[in-house]
N, C-alpha and C. Protein backbone atom coordinates (compact mmCIF):
# COMPACT_ATOMS: atom_id res chain seq x y z
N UNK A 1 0.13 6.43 -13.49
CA UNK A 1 0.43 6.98 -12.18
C UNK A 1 1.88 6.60 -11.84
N UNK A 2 2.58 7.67 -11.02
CA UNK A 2 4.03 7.57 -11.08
C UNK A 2 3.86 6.57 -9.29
N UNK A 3 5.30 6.44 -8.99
CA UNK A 3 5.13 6.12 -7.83
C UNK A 3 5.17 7.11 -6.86
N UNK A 4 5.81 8.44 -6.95
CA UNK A 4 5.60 9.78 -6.09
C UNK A 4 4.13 10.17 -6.57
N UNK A 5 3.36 10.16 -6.89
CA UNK A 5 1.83 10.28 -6.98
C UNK A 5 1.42 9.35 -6.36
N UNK A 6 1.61 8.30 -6.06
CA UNK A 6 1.35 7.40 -5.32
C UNK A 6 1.26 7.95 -3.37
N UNK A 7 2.43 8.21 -3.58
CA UNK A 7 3.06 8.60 -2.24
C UNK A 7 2.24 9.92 -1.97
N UNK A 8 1.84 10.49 -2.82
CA UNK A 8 1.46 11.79 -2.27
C UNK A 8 0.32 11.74 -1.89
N UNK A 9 -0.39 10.59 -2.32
CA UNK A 9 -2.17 10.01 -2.60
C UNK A 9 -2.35 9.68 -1.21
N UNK A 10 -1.46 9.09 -0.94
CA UNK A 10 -1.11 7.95 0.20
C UNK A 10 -1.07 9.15 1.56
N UNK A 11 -0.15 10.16 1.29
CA UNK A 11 -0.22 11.13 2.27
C UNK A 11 -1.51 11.54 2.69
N UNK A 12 -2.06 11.82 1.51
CA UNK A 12 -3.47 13.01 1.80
C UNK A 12 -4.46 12.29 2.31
N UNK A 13 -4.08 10.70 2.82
CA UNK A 13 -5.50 10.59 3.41
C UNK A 13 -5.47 10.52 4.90
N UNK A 14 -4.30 11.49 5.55
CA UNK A 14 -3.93 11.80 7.07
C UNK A 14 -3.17 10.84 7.80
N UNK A 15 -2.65 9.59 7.40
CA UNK A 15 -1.84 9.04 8.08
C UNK A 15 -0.45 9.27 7.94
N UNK A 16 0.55 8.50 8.66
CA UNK A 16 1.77 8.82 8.38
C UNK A 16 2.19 7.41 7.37
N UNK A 17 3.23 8.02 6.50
CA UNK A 17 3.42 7.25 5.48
C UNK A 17 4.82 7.21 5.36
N UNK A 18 5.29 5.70 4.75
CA UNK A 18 6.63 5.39 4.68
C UNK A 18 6.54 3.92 3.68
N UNK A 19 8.09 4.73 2.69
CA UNK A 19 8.19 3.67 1.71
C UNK A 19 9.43 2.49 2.39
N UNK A 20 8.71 1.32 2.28
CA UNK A 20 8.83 -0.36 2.69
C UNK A 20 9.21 -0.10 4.14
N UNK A 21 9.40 1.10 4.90
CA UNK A 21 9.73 0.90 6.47
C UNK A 21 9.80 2.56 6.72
N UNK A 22 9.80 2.43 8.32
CA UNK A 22 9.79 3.83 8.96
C UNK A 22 11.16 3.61 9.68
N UNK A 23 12.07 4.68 9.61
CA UNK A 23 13.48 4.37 10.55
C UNK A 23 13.08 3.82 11.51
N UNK A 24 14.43 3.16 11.73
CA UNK A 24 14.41 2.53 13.44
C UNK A 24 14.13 3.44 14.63
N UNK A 25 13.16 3.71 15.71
CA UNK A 25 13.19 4.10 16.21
C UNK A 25 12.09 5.73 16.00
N UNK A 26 11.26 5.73 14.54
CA UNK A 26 10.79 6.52 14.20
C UNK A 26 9.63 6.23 13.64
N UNK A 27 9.22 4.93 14.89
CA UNK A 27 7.66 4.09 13.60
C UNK A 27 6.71 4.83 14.47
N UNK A 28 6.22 5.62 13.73
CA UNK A 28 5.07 6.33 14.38
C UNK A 28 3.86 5.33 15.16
N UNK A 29 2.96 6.22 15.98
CA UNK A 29 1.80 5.17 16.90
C UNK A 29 0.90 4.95 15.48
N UNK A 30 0.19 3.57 15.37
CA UNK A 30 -0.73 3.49 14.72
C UNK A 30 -1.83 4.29 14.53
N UNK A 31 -2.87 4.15 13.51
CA UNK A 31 -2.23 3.79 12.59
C UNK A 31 -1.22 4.16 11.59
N UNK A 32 -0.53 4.08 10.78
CA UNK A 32 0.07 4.18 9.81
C UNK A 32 0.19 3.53 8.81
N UNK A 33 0.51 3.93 7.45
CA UNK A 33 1.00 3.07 6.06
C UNK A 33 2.55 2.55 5.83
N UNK A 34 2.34 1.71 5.10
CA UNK A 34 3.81 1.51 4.57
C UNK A 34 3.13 1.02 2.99
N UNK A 35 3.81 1.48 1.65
CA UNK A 35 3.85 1.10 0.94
C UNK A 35 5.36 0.97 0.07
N UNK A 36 5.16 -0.10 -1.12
CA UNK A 36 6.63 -0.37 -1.47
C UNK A 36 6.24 -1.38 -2.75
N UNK A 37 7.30 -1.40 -4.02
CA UNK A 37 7.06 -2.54 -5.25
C UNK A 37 7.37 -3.32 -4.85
N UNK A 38 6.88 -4.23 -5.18
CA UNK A 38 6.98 -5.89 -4.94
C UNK A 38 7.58 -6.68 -6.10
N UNK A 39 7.42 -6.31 -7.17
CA UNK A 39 8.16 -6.58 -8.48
C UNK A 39 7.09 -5.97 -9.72
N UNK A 40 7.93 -7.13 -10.65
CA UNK A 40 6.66 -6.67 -11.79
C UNK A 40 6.04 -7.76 -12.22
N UNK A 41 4.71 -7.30 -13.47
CA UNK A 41 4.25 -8.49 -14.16
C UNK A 41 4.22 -8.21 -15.37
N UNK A 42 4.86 -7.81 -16.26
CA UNK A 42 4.81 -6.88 -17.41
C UNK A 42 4.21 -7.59 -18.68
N UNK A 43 3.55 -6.81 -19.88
CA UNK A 43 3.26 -7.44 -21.06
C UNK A 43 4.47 -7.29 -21.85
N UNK A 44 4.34 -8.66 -22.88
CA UNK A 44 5.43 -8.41 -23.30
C UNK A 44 5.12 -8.41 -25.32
N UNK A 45 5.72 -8.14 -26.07
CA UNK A 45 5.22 -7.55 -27.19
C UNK A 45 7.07 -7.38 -27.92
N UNK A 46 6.88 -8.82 -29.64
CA UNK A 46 8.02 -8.96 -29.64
C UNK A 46 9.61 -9.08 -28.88
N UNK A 47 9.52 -9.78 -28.24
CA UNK A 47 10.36 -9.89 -27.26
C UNK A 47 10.68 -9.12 -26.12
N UNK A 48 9.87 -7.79 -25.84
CA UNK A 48 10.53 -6.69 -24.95
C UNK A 48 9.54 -6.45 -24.14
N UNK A 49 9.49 -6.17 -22.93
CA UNK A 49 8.44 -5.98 -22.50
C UNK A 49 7.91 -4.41 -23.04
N UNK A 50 6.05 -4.78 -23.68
CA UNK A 50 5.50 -3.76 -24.11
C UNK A 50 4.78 -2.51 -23.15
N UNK A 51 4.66 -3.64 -22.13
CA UNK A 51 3.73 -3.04 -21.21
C UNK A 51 4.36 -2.92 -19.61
N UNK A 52 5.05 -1.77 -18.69
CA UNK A 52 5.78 -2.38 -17.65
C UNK A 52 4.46 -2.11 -16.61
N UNK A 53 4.52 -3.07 -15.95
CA UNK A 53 3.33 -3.57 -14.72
C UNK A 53 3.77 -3.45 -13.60
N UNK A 54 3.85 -2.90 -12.34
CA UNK A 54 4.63 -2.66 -11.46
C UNK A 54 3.42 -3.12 -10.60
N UNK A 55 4.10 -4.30 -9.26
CA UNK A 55 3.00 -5.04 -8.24
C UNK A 55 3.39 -3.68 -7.29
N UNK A 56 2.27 -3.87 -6.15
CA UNK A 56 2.79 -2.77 -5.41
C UNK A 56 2.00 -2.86 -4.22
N UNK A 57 2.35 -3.16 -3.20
CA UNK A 57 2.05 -4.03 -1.91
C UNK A 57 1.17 -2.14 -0.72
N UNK A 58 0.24 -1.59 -0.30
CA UNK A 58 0.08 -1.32 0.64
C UNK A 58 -0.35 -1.73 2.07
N UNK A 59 0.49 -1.68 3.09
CA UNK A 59 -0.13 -1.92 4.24
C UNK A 59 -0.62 -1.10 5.42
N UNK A 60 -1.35 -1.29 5.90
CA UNK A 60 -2.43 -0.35 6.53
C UNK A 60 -1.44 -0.95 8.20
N UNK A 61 -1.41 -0.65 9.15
CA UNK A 61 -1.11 -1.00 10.21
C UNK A 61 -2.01 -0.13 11.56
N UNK A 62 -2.50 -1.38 12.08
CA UNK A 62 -3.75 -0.79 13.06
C UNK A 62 -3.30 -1.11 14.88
N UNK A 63 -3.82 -0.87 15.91
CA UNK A 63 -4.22 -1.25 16.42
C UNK A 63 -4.95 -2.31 17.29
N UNK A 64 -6.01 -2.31 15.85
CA UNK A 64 -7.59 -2.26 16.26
C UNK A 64 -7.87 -2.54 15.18
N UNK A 65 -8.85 -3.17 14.87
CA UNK A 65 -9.83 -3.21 13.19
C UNK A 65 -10.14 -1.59 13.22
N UNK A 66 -9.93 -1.16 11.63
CA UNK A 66 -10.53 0.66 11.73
C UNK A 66 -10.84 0.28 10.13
N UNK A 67 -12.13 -0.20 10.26
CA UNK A 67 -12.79 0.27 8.95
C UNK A 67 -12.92 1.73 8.10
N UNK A 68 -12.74 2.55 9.24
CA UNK A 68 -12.81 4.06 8.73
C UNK A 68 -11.79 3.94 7.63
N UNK A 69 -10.61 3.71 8.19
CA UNK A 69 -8.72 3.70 7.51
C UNK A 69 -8.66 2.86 6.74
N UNK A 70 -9.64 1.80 6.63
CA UNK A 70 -9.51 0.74 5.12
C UNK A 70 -9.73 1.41 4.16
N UNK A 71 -11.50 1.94 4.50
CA UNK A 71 -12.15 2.48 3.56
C UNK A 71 -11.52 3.38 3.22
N UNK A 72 -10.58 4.38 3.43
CA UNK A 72 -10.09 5.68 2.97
C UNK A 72 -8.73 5.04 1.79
N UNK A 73 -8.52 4.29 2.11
CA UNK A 73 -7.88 3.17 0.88
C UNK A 73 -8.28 2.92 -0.04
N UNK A 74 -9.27 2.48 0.35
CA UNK A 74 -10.21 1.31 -0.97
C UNK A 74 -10.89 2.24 -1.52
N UNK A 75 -11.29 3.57 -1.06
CA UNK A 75 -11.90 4.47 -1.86
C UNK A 75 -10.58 5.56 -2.79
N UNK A 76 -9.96 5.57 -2.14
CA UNK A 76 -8.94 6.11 -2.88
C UNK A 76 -7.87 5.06 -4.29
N UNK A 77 -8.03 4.27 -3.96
CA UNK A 77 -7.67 2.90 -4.47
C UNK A 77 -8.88 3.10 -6.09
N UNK A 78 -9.80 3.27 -5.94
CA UNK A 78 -11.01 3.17 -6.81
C UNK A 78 -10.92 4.34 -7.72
N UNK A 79 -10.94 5.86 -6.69
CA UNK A 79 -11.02 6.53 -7.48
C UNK A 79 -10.17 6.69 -8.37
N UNK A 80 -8.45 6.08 -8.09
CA UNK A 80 -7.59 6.49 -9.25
C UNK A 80 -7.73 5.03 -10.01
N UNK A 81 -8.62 4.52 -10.90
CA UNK A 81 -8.45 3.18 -10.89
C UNK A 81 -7.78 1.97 -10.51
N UNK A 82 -6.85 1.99 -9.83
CA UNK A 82 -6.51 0.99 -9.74
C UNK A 82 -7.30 -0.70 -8.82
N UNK A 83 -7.12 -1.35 -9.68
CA UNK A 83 -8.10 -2.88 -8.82
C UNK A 83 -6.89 -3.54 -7.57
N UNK A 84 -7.47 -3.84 -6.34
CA UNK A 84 -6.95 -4.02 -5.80
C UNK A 84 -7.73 -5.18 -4.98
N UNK A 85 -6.79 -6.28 -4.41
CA UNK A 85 -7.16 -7.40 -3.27
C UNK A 85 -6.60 -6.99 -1.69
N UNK A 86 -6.87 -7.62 -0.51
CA UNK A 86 -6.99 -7.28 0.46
C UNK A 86 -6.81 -8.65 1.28
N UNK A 87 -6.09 -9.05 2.09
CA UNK A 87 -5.47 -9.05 3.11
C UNK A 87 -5.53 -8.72 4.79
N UNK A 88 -5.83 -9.70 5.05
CA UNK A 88 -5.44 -9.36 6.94
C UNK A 88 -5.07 -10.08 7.81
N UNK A 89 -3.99 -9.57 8.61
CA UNK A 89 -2.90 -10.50 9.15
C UNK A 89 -3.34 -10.08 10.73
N UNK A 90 -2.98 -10.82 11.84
CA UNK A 90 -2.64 -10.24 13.48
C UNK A 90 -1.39 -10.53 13.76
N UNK A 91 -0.44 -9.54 14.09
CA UNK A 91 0.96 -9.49 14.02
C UNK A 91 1.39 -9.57 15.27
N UNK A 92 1.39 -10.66 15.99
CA UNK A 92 1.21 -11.47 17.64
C UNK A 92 3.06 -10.41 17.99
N UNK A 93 3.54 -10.22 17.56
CA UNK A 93 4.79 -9.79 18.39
C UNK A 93 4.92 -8.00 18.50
N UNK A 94 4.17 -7.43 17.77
CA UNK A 94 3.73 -6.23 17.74
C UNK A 94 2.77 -5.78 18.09
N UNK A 95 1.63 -6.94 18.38
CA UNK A 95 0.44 -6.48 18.74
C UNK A 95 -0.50 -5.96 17.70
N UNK A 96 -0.07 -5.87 16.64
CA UNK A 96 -0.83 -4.64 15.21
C UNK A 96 -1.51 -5.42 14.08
N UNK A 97 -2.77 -5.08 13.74
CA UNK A 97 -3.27 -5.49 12.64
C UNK A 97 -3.01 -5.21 11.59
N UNK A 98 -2.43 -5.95 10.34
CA UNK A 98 -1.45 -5.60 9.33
C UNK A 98 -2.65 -5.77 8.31
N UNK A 99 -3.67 -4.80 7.22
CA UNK A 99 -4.38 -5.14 6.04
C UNK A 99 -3.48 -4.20 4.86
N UNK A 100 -3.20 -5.70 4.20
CA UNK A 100 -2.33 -5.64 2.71
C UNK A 100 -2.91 -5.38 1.93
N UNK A 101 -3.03 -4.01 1.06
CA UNK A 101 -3.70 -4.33 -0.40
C UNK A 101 -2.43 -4.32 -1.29
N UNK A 102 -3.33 -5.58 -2.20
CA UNK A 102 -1.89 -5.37 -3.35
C UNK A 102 -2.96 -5.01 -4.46
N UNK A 103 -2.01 -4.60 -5.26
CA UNK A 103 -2.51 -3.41 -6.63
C UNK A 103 -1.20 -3.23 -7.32
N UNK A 104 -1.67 -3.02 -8.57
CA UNK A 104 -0.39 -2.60 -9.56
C UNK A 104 -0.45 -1.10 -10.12
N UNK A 105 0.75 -0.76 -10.68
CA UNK A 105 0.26 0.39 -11.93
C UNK A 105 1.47 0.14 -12.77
């Protein structure tokens, strides 16, 4: 999976979406996504890396707890295989519930 397949995945499940930030002044009302690489973890095979592993951080930004908007993640998350962990923050100066999945491809 590329990372614009990513992005497009990310679109179709009706929120608004933005890679590592939304302009200043253009952060849509919750909820919304932000996703973005975080680095890599790559295999490596004779000295080079064989295998490139790309970490890759999504965050869900709420409101409110919205299980609906996790689940449309974690099921989308599944169906293209990727394994993913989960995360949840309360973001006291924004007011917004921040759930991180990190996942690679």
């Amino acid at each position: 999976m590329t990372l614009k397949e990513i992005c497009k995945g990310l679109e179709g499940l009706g929120y608004p979406v933005a890679y590592r930030a939304f302009a200043e002044g253009e952060v849509p009302d919750p909820p919304y996504i932000v996703y973005y690489e975080q680095g890599t973890d790559n295999f490596s095979a004779d000295g080079i890396p064989y295998d490139i592993i790309t970490d890759l951080e999504i965050e869900l930004y709420t409101k409110k707890k919205d299980p609906e908007a996790e689940q449309k993640i974690i099921d989308w998350l599944t169906e293209n295989g990727m394994y993913w962990e989960k995360e949840e923050y309360y973001i006291e100066s924004t007011e917004l519930l921040q759930v991180i999945f990190e996942t690679e491809y």
